[in-house]
C-alpha atoms as a PDB file:
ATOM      1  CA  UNK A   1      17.596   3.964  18.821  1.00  0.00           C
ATOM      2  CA  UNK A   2      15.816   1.824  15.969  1.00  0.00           C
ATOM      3  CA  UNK A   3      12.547   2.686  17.652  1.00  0.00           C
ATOM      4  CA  UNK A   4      13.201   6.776  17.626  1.00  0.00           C
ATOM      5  CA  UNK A   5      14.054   6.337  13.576  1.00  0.00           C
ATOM      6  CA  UNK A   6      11.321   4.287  12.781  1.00  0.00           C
ATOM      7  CA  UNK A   7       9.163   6.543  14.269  1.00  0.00           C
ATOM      8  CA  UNK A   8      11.112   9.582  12.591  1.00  0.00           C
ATOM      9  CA  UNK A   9      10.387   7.216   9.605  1.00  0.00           C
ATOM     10  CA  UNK A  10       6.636   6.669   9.983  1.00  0.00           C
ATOM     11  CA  UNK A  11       6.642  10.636  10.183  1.00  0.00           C
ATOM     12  CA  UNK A  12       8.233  11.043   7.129  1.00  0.00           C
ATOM     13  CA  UNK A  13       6.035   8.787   5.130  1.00  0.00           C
ATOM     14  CA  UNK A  14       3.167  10.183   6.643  1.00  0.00           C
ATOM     15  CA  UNK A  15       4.011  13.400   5.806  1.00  0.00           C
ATOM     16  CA  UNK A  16       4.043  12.124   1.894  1.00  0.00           C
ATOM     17  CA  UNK A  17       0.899  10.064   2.336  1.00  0.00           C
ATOM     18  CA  UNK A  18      -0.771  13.106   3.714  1.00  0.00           C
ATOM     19  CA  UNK A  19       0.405  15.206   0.888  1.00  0.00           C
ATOM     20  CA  UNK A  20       0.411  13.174  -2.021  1.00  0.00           C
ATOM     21  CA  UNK A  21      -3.053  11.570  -0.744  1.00  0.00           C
ATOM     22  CA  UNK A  22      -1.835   8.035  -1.205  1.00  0.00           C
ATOM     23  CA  UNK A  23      -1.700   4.819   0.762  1.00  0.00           C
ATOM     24  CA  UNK A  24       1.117   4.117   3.160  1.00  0.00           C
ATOM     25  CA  UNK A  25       2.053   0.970   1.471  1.00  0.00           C
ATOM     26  CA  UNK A  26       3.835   2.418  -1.251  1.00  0.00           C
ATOM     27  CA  UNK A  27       6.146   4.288   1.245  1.00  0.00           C
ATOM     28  CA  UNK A  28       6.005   1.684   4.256  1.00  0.00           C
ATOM     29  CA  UNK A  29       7.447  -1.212   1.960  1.00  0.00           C
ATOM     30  CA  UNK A  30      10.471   0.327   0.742  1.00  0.00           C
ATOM     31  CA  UNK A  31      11.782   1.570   4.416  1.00  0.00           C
ATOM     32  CA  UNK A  32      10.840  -1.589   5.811  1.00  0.00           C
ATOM     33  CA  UNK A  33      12.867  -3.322   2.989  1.00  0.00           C
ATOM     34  CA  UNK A  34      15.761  -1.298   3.574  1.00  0.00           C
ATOM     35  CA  UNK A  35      15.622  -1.782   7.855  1.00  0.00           C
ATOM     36  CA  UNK A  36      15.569  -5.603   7.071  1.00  0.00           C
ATOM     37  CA  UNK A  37      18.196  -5.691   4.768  1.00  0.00           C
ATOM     38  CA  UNK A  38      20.696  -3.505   6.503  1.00  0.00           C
ATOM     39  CA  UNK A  39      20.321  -5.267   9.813  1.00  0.00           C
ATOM     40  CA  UNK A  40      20.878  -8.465   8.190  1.00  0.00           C
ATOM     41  CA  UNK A  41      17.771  -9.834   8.700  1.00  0.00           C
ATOM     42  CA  UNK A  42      17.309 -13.882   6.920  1.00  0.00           C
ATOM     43  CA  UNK A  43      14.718 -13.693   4.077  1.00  0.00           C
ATOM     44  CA  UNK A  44      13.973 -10.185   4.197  1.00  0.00           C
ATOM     45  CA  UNK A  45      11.056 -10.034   1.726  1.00  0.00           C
ATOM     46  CA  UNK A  46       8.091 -11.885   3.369  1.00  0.00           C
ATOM     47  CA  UNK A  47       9.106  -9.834   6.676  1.00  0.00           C
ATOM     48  CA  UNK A  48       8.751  -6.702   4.574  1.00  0.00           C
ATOM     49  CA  UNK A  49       5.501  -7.670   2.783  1.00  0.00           C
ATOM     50  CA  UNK A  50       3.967  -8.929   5.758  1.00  0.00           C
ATOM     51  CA  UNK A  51       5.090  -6.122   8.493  1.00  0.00           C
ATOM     52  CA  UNK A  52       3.783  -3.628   5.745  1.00  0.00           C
ATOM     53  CA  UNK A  53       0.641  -4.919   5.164  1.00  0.00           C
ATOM     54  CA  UNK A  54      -0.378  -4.549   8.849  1.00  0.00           C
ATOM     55  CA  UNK A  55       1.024  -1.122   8.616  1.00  0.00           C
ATOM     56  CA  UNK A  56      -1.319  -0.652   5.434  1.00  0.00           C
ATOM     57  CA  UNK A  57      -4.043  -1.824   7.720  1.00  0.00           C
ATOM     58  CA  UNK A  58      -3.778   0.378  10.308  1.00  0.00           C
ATOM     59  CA  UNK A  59      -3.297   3.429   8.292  1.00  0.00           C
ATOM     60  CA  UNK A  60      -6.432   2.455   5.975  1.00  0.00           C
ATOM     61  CA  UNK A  61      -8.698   2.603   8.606  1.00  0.00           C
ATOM     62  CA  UNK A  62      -8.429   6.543   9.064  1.00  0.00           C
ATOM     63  CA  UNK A  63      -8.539   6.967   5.359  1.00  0.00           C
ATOM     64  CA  UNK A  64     -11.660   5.135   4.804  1.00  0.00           C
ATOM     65  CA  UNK A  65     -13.474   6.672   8.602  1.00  0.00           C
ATOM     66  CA  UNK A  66     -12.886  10.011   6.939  1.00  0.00           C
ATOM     67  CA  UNK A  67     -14.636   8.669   3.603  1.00  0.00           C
ATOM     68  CA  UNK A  68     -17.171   8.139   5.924  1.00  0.00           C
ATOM     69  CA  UNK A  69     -17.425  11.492   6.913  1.00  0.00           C
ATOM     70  CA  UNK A  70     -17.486  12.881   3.666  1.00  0.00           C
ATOM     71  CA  UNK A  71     -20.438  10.838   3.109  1.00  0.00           C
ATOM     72  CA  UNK A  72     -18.668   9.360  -0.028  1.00  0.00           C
ATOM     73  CA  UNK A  73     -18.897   5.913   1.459  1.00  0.00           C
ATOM     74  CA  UNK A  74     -19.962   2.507  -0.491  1.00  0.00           C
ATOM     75  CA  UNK A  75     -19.420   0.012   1.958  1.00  0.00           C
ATOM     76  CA  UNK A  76     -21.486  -2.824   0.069  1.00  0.00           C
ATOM     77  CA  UNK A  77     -19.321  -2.720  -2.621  1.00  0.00           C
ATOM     78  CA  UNK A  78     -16.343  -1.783  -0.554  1.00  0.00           C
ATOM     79  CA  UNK A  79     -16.546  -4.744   1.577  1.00  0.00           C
ATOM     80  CA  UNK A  80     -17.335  -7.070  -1.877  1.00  0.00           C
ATOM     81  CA  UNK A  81     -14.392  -6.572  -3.386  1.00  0.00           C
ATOM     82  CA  UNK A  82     -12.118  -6.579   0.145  1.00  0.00           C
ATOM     83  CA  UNK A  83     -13.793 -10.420   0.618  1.00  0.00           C
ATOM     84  CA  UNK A  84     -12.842 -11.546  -3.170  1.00  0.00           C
ATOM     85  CA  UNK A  85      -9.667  -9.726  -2.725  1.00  0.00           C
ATOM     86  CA  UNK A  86      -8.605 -11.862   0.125  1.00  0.00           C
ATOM     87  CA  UNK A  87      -8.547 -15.000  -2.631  1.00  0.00           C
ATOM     88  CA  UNK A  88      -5.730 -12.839  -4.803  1.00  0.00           C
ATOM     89  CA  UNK A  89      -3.894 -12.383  -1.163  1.00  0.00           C
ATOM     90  CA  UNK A  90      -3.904 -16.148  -0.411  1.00  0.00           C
ATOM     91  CA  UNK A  91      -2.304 -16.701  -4.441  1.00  0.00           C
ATOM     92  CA  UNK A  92      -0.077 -13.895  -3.658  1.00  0.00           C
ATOM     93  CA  UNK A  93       1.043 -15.448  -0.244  1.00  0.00           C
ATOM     94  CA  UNK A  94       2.009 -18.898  -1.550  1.00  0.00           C
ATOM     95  CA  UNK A  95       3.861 -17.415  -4.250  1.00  0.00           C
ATOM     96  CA  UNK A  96       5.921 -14.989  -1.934  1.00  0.00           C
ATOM     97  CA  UNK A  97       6.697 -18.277   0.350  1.00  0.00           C
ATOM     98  CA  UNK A  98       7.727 -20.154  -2.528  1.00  0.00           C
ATOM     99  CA  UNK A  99      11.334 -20.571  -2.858  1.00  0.00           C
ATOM    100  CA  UNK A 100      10.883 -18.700  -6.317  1.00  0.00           C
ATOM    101  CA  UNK A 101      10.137 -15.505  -4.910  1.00  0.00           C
ATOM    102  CA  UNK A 102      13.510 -14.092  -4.340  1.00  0.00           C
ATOM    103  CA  UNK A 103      14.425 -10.737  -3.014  1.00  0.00           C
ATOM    104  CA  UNK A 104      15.986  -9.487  -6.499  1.00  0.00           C
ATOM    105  CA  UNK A 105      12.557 -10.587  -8.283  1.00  0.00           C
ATOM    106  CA  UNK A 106      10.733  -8.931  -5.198  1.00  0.00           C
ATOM    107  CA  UNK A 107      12.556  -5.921  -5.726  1.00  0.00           C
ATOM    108  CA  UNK A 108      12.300  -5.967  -9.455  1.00  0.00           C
ATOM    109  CA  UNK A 109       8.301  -6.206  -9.247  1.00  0.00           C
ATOM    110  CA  UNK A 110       7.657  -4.130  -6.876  1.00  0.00           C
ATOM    111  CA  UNK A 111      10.364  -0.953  -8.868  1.00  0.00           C
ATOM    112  CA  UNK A 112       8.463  -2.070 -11.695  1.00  0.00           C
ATOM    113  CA  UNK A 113       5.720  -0.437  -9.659  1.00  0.00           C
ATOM    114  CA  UNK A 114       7.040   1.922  -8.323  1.00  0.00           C
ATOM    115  CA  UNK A 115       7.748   3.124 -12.190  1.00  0.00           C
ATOM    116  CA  UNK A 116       3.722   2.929 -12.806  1.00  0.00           C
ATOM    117  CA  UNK A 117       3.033   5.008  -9.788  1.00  0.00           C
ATOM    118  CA  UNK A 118       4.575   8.078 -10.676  1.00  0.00           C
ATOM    119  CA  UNK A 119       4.037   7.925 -14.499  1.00  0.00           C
ATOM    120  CA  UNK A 120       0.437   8.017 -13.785  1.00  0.00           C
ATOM    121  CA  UNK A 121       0.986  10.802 -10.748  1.00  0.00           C
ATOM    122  CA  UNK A 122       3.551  12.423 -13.453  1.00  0.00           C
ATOM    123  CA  UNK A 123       0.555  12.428 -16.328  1.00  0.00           C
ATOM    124  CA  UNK A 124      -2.644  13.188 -13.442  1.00  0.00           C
ATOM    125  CA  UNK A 125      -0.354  16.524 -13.214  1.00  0.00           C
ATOM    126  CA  UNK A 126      -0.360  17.595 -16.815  1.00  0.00           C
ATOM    127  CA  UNK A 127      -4.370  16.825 -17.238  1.00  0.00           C
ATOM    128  CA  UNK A 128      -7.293  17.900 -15.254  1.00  0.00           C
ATOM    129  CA  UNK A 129      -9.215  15.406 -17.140  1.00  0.00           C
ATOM    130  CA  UNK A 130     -11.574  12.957 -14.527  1.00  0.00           C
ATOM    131  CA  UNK A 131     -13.528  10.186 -15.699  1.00  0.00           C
ATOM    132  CA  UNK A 132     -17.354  10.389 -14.848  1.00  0.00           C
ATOM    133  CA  UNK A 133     -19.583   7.774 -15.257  1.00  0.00           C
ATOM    134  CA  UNK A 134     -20.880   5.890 -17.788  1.00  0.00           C
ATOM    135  CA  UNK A 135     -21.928   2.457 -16.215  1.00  0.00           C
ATOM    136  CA  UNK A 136     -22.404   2.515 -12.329  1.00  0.00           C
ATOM    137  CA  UNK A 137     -23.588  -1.201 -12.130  1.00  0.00           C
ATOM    138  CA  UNK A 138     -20.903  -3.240  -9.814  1.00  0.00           C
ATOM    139  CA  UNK A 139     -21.641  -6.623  -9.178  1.00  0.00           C
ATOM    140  CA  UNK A 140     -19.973  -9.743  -8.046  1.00  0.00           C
ATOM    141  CA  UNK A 141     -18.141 -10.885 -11.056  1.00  0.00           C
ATOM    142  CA  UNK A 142     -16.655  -6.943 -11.556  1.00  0.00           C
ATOM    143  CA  UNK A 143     -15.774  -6.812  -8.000  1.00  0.00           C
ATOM    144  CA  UNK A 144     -13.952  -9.870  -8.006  1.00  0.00           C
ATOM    145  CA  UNK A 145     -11.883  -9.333 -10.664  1.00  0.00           C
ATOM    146  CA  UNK A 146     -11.099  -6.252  -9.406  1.00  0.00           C
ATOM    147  CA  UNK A 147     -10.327  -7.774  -5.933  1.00  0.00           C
ATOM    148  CA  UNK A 148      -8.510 -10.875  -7.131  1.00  0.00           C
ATOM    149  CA  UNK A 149      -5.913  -8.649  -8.318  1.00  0.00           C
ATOM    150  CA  UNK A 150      -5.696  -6.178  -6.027  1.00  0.00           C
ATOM    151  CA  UNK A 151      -5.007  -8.616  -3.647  1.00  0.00           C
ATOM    152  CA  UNK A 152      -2.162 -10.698  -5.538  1.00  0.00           C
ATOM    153  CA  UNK A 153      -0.764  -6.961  -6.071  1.00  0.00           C
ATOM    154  CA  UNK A 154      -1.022  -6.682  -2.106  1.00  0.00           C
ATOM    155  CA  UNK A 155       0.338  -9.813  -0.971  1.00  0.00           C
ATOM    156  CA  UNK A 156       3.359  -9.791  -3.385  1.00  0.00           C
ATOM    157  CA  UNK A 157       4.520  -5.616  -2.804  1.00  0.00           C
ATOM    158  CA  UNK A 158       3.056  -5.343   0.429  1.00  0.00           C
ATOM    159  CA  UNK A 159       1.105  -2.220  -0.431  1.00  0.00           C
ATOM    160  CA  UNK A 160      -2.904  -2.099  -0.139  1.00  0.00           C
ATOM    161  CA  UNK A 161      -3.897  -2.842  -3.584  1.00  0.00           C
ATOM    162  CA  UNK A 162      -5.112   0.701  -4.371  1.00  0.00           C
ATOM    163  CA  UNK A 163      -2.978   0.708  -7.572  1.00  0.00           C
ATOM    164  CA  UNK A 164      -4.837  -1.367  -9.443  1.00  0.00           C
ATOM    165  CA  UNK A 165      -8.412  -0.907  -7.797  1.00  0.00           C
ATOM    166  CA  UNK A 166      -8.901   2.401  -8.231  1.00  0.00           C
ATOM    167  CA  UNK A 167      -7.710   2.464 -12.161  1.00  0.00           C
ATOM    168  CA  UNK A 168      -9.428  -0.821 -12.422  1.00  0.00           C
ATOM    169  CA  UNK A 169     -13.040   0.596 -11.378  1.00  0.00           C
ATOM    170  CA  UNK A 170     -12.396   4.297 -13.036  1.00  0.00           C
ATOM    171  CA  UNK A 171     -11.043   3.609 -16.375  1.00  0.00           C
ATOM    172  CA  UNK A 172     -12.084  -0.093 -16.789  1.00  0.00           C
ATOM    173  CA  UNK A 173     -15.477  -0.088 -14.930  1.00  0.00           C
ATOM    174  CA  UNK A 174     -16.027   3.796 -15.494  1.00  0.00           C
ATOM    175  CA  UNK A 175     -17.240   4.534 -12.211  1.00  0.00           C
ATOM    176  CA  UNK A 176     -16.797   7.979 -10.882  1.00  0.00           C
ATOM    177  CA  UNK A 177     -13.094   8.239  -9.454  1.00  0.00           C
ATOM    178  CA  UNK A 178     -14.488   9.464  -6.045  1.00  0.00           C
ATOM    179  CA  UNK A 179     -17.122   6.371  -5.784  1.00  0.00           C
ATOM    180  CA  UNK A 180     -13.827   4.112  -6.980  1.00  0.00           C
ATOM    181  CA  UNK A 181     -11.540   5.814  -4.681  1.00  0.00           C
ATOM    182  CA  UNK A 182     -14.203   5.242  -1.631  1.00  0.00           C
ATOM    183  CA  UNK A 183     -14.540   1.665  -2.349  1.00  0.00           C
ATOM    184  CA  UNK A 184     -10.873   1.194  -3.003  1.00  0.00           C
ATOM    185  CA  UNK A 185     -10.145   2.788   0.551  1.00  0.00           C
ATOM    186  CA  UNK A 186     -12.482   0.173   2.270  1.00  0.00           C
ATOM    187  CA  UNK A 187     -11.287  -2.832   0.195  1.00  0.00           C
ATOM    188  CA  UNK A 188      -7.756  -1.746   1.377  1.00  0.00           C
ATOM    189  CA  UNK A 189      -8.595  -2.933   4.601  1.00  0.00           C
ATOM    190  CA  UNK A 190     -10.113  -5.783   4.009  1.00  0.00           C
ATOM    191  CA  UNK A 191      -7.220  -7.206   2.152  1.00  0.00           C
ATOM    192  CA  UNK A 192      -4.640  -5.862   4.025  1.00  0.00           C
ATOM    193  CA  UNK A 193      -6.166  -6.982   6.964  1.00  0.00           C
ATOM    194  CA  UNK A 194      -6.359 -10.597   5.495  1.00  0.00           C
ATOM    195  CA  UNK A 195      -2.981  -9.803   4.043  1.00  0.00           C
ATOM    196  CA  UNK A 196      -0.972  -9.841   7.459  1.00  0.00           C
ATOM    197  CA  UNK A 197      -3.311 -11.972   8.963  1.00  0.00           C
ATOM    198  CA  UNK A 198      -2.217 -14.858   6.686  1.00  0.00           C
ATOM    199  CA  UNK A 199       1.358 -14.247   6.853  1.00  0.00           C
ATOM    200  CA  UNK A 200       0.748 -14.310  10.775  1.00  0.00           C
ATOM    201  CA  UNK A 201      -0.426 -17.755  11.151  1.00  0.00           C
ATOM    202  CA  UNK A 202       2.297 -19.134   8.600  1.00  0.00           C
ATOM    203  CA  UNK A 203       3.816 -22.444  10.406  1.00  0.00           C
ATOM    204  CA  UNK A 204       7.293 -22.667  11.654  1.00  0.00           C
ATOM    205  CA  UNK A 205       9.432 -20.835  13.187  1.00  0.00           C
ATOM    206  CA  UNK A 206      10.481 -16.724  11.905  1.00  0.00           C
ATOM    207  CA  UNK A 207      13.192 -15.225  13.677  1.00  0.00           C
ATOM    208  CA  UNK A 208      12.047 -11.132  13.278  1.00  0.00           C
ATOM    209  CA  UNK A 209      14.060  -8.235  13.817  1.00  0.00           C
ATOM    210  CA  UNK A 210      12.282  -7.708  17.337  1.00  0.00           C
ATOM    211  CA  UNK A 211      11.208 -10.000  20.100  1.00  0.00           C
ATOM    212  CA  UNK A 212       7.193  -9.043  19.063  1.00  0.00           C
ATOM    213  CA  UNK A 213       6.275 -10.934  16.070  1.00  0.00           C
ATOM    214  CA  UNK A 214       3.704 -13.687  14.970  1.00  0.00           C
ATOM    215  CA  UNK A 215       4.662 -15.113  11.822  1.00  0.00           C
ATOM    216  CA  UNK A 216       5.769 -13.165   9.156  1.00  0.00           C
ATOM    217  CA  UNK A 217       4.908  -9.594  11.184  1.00  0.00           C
ATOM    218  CA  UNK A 218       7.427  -7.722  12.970  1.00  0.00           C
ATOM    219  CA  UNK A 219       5.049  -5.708  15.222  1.00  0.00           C
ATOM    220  CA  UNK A 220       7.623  -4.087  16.942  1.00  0.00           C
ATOM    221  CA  UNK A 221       8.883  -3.005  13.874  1.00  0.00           C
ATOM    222  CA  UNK A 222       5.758  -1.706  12.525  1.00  0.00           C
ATOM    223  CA  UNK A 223       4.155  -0.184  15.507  1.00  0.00           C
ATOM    224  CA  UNK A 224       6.895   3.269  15.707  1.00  0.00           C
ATOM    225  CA  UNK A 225       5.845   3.668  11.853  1.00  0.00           C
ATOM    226  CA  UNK A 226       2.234   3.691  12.194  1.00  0.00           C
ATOM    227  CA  UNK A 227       2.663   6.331  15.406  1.00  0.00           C
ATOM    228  CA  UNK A 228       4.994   8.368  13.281  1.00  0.00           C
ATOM    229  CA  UNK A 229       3.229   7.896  10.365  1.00  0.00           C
ATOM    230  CA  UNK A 230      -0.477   8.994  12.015  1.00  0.00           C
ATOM    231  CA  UNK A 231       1.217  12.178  13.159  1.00  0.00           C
ATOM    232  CA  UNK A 232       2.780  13.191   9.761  1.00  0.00           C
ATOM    233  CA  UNK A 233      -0.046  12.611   8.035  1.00  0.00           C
ATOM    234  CA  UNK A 234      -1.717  15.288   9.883  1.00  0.00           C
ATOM    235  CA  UNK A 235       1.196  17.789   8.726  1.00  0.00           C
ATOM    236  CA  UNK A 236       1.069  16.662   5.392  1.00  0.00           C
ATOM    237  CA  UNK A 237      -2.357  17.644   4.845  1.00  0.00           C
ATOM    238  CA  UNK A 238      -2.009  20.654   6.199  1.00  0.00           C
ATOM    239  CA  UNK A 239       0.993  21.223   3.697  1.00  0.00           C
ATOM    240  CA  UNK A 240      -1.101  20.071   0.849  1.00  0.00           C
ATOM    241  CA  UNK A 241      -3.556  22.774   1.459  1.00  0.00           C
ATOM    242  CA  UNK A 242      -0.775  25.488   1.221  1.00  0.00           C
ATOM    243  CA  UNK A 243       0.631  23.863  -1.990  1.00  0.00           C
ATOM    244  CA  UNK A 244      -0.112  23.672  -6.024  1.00  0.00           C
ATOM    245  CA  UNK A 245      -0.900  20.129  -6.902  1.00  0.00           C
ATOM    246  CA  UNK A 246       0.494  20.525 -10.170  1.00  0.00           C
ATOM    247  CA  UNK A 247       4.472  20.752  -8.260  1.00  0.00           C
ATOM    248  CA  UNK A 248       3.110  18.047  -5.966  1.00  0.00           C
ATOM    249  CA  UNK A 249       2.360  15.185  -8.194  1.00  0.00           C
ATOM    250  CA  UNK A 250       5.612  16.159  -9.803  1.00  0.00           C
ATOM    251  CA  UNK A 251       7.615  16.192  -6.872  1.00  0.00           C
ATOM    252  CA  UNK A 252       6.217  13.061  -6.011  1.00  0.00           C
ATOM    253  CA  UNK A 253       6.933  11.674  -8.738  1.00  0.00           C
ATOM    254  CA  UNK A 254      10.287  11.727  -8.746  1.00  0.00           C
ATOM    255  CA  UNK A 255      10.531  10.844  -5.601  1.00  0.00           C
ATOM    256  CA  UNK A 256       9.086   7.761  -6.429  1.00  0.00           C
ATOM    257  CA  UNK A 257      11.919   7.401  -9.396  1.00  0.00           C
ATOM    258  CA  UNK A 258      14.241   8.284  -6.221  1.00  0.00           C
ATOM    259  CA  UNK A 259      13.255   5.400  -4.256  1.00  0.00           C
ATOM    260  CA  UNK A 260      12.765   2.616  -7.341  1.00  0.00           C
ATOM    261  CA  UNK A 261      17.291   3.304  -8.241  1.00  0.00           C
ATOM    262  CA  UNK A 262      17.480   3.320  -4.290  1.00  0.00           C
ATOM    263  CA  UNK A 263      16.187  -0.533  -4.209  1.00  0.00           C
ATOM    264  CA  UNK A 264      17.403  -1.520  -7.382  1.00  0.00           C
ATOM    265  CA  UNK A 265      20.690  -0.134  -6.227  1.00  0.00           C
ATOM    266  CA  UNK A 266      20.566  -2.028  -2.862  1.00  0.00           C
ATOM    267  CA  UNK A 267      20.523  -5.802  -5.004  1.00  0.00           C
ATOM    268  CA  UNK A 268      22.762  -4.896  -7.670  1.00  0.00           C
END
């Protein structure tokens, strides 16, 4: 039964990802968080972060193949920042293991960004204004800023890091927002990648959900997602297409807001 609505789950936020043309992460955390939770699960939050990370990873792949095929692909730089970015995901890591990290101050950071995520979808819908280029040299110590703290963002919300890479590289950096968006797509899995990995290999012993876990990552929580979640995101293209972006970054939006007073509610 958990299995059919995780995958009925997946297809949901693939479905969103598809037509809102984000990462997975953002989605994947929050019903991940609220399956752990409501079964009762001990120490819910590294279980989320982790579980959606390799979710993240998965999902990431696709999205920076099809960069690929768009010939908008920059995998020098991609792969740069996804290596310096897996330093930020070991600092993220050992403060999410930390007795310190809590679920109400996991929950609080990662509303908080929820709340950035759809004021800047709310405000991409009321400009067409995109950022072109003005320096387009990258090199290691730009990168690793820019990967450092994508990957803290990663490790401690569970999401890819895409967040702060790709307003890191287009309004910081100036580089064009499809060159920053093609790097950021590669970096994602990179860090997510070393994101679950780490939690993974964490000593001692994690009691998951499901019998299929290493470490920190319920696989067999995270596996009906990604299947769901590939086959909505399909759809949600294809609804995208049919669609004004103007009422989608809106509606997505709010349905961000939705889901930040949904967690918040669930600790308060």
């Amino acid at each position: 039964m958990i299995f059919i609505l995780l995958v009925l789950c997946g297809v949901l936020a693939g479905t969103l990802a598809g037509l809102f043309g984000i990462g997975g992460g953002i989605l994947f955390t929050p019903i991940l968080f609220f399956l752990f939770t409501s079964t009762g699960l001990e120490n819910p939050t590294p279980w989320t972060i982790a579980t959606s990370l390799f979710c993240t990873f998965t999902a990431s792949i696709s999205s920076s193949i099809q960069q690929r095929k768009e010939r908008n692909f920059h995998w020098k730089e991609g792969f740069l920042v996804g290596l310096l970015g897996s330093i930020g995901v070991y600092f993220g890591k050992v403060t999410v293991t930390s007795p310190y990290y809590t679920k109400d101050v996991f929950v609080a950071l990662f509303s908080i960004l929820l709340f950035i995520v759809a004021i800047l979808f709310y405000r991409r819908s009321r400009t067409d204004i995109t950022f072109q280029v003005i320096n387009n040299t990258f090199g290691v110590v730009k990168a690793g800023i820019a990967g450092v703290l994508g990957g803290i963002v990663a490790s401690l919300a569970g999401v890819g890091g895409g967040i702060v890479l790709v307003p890191i590289m287009n309004l910081l950096y100036k580089l064009k927002l499809a060159k920053a968006v093609s790097i950021s797509s590669l970096a994602i899995v990179l860090i997510s990648l070393s994101g679950w990995l780490q939690f993974a290999f964490l000593s001692g012993t994690h009691e998951g959900l499901t019998q299929f876990t290493i470490g920190y990552v319920d696989f067999g929580s995270g596996l009906p997602l990604i299947i769901g979640a590939f086959a909505g995101g399909f759809l949600g293209v294809r609804i995208g297409h049919s669609v004004d972006q103007h009422y989608i970054q809106i509606g997505f939006s709010v349905l961000i807001l939705i889901i930040a007073t949904m967690m918040i509610g669930s600790i308060a």
